[in-house]
N, C-alpha and C. Protein backbone atom coordinates (compact mmCIF):
# COMPACT_ATOMS: atom_id res chain seq x y z
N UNK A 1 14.55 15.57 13.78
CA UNK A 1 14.63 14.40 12.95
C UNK A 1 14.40 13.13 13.77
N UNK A 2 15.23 12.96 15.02
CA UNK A 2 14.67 11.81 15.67
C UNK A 2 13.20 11.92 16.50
N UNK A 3 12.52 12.85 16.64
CA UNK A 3 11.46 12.86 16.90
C UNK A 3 10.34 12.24 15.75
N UNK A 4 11.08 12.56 14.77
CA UNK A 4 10.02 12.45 13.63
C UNK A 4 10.18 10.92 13.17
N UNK A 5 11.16 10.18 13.44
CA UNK A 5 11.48 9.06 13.35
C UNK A 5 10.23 8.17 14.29
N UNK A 6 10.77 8.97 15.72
CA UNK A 6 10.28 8.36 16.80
C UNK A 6 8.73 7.47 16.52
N UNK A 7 8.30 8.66 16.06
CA UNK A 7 6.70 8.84 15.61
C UNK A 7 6.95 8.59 14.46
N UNK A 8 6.98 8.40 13.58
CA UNK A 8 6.96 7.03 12.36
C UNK A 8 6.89 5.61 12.94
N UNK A 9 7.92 5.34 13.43
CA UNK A 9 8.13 4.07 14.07
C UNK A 9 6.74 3.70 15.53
N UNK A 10 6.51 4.38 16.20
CA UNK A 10 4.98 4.53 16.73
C UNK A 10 3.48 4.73 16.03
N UNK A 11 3.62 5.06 14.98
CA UNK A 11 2.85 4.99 14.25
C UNK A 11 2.66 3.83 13.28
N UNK A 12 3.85 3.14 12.59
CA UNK A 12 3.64 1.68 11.93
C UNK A 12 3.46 1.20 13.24
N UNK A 13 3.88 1.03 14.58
CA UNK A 13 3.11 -0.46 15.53
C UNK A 13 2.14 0.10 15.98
N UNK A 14 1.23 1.39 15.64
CA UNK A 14 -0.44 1.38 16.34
C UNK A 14 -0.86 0.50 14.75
N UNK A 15 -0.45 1.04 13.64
CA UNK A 15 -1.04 -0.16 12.46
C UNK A 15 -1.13 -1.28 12.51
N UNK A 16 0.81 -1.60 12.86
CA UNK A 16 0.32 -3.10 13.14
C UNK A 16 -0.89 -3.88 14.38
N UNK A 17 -0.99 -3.04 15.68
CA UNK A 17 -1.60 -3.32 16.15
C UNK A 17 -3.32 -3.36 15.68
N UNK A 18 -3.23 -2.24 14.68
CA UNK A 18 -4.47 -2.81 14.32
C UNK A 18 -5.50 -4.06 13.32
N UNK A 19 -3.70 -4.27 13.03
CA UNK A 19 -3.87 -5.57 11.71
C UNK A 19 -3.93 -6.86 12.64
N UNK A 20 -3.32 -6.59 13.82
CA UNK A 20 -3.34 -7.80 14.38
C UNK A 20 -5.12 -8.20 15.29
N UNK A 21 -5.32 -6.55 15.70
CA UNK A 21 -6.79 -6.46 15.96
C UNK A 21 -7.80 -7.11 14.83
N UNK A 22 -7.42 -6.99 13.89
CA UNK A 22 -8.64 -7.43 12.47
C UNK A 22 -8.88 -8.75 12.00
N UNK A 23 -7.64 -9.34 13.08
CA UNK A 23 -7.71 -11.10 13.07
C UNK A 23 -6.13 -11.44 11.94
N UNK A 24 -5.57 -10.41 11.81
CA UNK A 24 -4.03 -10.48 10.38
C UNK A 24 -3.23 -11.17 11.55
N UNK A 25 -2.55 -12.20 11.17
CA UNK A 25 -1.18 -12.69 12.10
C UNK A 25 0.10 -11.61 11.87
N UNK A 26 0.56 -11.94 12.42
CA UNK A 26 1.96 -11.12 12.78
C UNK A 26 2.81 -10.81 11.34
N UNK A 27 3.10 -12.07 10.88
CA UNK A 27 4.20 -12.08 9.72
C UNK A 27 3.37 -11.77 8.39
N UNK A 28 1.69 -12.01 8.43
CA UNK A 28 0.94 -11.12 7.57
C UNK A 28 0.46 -9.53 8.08
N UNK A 29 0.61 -9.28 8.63
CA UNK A 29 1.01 -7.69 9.03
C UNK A 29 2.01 -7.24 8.51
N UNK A 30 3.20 -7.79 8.90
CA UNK A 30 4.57 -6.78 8.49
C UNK A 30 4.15 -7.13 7.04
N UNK A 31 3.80 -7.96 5.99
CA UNK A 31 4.19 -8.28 4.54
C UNK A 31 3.35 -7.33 4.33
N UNK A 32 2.09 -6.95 4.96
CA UNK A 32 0.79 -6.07 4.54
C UNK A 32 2.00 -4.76 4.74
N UNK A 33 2.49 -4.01 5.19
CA UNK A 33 3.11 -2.89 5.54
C UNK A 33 4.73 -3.13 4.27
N UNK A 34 5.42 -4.26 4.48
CA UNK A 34 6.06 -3.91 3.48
C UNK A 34 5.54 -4.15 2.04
N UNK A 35 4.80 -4.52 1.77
CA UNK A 35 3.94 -4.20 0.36
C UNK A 35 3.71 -2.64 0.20
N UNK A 36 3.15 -2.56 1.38
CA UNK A 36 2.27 -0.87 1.61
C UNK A 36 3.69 0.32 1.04
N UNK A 37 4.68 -0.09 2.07
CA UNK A 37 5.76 0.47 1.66
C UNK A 37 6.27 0.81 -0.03
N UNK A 38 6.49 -0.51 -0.26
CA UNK A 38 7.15 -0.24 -1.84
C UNK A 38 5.80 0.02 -2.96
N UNK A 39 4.19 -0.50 -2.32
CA UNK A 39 3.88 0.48 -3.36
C UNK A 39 4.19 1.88 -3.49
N UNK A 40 4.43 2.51 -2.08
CA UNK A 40 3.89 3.71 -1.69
C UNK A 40 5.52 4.47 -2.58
N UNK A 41 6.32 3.72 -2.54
CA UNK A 41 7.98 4.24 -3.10
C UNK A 41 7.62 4.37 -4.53
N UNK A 42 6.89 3.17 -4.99
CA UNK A 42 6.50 2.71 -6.95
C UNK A 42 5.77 3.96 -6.70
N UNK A 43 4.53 4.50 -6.70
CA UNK A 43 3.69 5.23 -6.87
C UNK A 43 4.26 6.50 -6.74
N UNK A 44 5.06 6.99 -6.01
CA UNK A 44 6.16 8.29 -5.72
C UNK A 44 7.35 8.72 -7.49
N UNK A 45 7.21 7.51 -7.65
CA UNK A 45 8.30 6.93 -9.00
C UNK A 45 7.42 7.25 -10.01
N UNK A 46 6.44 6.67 -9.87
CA UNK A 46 5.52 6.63 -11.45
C UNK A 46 5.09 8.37 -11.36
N UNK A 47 4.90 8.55 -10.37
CA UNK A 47 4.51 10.44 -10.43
C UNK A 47 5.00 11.13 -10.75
N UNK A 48 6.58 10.67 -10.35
CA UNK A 48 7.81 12.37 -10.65
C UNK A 48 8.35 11.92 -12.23
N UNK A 49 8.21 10.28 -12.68
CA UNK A 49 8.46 9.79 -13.99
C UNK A 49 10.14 9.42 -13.81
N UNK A 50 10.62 8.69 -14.88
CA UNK A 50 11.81 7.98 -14.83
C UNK A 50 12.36 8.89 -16.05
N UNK A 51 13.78 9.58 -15.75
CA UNK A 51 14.65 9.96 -16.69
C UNK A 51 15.85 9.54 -16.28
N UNK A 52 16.69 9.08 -17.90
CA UNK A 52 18.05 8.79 -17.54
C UNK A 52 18.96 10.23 -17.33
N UNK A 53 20.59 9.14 -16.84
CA UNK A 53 21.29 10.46 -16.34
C UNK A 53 21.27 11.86 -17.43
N UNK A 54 20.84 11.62 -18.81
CA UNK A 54 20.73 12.86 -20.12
C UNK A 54 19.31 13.48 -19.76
N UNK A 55 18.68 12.90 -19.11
CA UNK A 55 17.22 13.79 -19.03
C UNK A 55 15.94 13.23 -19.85
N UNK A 56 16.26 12.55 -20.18
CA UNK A 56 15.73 11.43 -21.29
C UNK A 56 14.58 10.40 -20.65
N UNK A 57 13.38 10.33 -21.03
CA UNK A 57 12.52 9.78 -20.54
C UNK A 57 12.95 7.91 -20.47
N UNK A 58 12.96 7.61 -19.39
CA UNK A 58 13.32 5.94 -19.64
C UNK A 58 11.85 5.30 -19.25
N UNK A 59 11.60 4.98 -20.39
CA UNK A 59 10.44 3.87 -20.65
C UNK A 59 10.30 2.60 -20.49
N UNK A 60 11.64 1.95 -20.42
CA UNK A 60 12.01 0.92 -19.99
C UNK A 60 12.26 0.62 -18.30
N UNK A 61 12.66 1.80 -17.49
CA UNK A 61 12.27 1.94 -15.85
C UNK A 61 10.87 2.00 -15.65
N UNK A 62 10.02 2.86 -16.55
CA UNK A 62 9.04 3.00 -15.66
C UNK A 62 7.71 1.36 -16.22
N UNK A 63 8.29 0.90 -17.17
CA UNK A 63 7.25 -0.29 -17.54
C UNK A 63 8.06 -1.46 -16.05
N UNK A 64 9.12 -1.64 -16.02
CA UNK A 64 9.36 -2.34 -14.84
C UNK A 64 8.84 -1.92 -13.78
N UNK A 65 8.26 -0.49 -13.12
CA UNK A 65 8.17 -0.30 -12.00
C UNK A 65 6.34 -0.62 -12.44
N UNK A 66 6.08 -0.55 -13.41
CA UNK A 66 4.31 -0.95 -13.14
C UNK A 66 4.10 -2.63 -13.02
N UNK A 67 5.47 -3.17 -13.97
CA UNK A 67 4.97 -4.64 -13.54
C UNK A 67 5.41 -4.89 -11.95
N UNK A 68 6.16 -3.77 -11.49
CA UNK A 68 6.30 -4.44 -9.69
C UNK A 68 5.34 -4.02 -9.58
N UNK A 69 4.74 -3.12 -9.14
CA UNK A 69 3.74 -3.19 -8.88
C UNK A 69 2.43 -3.32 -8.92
N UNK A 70 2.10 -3.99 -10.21
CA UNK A 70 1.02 -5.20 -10.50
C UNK A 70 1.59 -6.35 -9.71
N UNK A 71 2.76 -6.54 -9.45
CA UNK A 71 3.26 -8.11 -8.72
C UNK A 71 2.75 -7.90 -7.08
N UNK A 72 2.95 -6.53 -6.96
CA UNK A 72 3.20 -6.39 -5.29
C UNK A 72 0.95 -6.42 -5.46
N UNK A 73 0.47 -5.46 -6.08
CA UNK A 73 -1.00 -5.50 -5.81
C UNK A 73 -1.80 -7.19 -5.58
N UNK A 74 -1.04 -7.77 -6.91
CA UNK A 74 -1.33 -9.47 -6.58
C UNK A 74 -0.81 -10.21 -5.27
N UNK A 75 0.22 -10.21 -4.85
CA UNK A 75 0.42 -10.14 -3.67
C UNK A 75 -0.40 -9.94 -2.14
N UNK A 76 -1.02 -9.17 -1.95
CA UNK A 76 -1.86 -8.31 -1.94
C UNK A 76 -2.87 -8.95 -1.32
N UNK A 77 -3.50 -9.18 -2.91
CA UNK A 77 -4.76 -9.44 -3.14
C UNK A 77 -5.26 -10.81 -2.20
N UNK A 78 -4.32 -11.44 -2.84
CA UNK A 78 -3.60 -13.26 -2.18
C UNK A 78 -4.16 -13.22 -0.87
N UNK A 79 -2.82 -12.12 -0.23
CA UNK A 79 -3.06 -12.27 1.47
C UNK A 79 -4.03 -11.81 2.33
N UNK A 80 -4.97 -10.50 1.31
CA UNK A 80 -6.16 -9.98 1.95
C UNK A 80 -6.92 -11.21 1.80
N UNK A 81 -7.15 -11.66 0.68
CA UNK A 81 -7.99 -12.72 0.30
C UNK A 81 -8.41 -13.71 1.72
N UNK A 82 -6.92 -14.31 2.30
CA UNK A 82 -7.03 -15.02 3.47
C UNK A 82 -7.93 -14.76 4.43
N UNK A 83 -8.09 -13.57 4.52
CA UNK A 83 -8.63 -13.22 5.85
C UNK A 83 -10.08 -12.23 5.54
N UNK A 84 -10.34 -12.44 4.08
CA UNK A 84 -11.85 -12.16 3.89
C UNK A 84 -11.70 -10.54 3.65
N UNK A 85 -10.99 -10.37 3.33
CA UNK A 85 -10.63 -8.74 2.89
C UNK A 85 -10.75 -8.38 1.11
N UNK A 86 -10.59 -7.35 1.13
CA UNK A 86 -10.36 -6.76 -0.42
C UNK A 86 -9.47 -6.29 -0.32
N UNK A 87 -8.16 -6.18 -0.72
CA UNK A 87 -6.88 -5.00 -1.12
C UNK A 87 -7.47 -4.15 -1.67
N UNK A 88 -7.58 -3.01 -2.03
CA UNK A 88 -7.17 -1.71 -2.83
C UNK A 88 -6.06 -1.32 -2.89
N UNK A 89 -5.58 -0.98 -3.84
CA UNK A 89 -3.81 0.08 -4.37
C UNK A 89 -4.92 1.29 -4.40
N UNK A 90 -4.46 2.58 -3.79
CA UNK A 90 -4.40 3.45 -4.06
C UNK A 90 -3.34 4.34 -4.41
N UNK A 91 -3.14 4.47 -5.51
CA UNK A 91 -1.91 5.07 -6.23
C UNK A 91 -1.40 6.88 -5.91
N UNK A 92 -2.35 7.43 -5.83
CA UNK A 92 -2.16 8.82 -5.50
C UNK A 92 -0.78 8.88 -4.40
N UNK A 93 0.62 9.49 -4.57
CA UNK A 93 1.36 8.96 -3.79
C UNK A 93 1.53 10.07 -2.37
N UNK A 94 0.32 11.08 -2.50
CA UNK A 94 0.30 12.12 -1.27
C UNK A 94 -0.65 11.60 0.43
N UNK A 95 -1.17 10.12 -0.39
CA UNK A 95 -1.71 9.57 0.57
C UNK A 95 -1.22 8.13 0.73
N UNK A 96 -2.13 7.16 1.63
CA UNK A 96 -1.91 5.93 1.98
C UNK A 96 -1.83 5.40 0.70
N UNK A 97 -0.66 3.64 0.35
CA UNK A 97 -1.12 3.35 -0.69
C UNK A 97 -1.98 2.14 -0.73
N UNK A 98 -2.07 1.30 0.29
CA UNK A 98 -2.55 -0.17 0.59
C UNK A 98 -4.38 0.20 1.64
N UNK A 99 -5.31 -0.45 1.17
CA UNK A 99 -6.40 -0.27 2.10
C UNK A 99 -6.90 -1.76 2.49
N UNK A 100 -7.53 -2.25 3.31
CA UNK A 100 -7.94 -3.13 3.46
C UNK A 100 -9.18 -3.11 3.63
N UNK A 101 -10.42 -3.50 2.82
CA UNK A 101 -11.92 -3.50 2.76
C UNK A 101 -12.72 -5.15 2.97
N UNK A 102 -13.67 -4.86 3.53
CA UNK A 102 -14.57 -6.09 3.99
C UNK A 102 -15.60 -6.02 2.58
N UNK A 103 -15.63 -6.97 2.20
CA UNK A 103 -16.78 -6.50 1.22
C UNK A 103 -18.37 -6.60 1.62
N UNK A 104 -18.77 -6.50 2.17
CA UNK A 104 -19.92 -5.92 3.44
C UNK A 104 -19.73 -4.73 3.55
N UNK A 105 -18.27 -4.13 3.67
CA UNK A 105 -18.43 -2.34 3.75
C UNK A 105 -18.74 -2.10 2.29
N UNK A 106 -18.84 -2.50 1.59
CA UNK A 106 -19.05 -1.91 0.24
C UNK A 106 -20.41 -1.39 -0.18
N UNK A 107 -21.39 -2.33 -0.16
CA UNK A 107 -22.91 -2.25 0.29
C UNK A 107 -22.91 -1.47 -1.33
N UNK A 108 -23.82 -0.84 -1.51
CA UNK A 108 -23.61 -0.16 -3.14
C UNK A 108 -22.72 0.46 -3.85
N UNK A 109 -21.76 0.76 -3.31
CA UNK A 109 -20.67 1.50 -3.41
C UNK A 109 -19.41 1.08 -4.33
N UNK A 110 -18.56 1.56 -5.23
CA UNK A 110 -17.65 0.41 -5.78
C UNK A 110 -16.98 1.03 -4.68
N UNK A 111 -15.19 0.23 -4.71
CA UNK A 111 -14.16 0.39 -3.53
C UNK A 111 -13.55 1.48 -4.13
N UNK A 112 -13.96 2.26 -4.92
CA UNK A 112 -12.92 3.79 -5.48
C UNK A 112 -13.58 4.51 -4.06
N UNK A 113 -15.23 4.64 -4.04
CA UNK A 113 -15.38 5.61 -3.78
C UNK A 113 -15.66 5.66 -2.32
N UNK A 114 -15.62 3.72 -1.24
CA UNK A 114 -15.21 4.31 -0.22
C UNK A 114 -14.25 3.38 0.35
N UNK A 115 -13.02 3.15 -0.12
CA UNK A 115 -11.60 2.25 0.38
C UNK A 115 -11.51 2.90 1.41
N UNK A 116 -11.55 4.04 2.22
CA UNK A 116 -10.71 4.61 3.13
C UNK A 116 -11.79 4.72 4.29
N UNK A 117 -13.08 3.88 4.46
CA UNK A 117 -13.69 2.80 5.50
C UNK A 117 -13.02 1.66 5.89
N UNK A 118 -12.09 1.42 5.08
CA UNK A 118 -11.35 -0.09 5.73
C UNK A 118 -10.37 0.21 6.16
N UNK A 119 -8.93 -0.80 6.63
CA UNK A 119 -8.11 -0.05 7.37
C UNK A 119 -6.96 0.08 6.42
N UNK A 120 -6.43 1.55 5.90
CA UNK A 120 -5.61 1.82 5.58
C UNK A 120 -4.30 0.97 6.21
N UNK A 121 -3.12 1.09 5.50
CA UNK A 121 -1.42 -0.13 6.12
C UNK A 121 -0.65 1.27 5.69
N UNK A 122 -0.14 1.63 6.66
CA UNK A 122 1.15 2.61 6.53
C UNK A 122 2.31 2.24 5.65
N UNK A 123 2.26 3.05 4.83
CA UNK A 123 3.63 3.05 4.06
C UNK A 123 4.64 3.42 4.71
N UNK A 124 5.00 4.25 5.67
CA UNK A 124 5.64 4.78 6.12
C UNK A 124 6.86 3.65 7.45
């Protein structure tokens, strides 16, 4: 377990190091990673679905967890924006959820089909 920690925690600062490589400042790095984070928690949520303690589908949890995270993607968008980027949400919650794209990498392509040319932000 603390190995696996170890290497989590070594693995978000080679990210950050690479956000800081891409021209991202410091305190827009960590926000890029904790965004990355709670989409990556929302998207885990919206998959397994929201039931109350009866078993009961709550529709009312899971419409709050899409407007967070329409808030957190705008967010996002904002701070990639700064620095000449594209956000992508990728929602699938078995992978990364935050990508960062140049739109120059896009070239004919929409960003579905190649987000994961830019630099992925660890959820983790």
């Amino acid at each position: 377990m603390e190995n696996e920690r170890r290497e989590e925690m070594n693995h978000r600062q080679q990210n950050f190091a690479e956000l800081i490589q891409a021209g991202i400042s410091a305190s827009d790095a960590d926000a890029f990673q904790r965004i990355s984070r709670s989409l990556h928690k929302l998207d885990e949520s919206l998959c397994n679905g929201f039931v109350d303690w009866r078993g009961n589908w709550d529709e009312a949890a899971e419409m709050r967890a899409e407007k967070r995270s329409n808030r957190l993607e705008g967010k996002a968008t904002e701070l990639a924006q700064k620095y000449g980027f594209i956000a992508y949400h990728q929602s699938d919650p078995r992978g990364w959820s935050l990508y960062l794209v140049k739109p120059d990498q896009l070239g004919q392509y929409s960003i579905d089909a190649i987000y994961n040319r830019g630099i992925g932000v660890t959820p983790h």
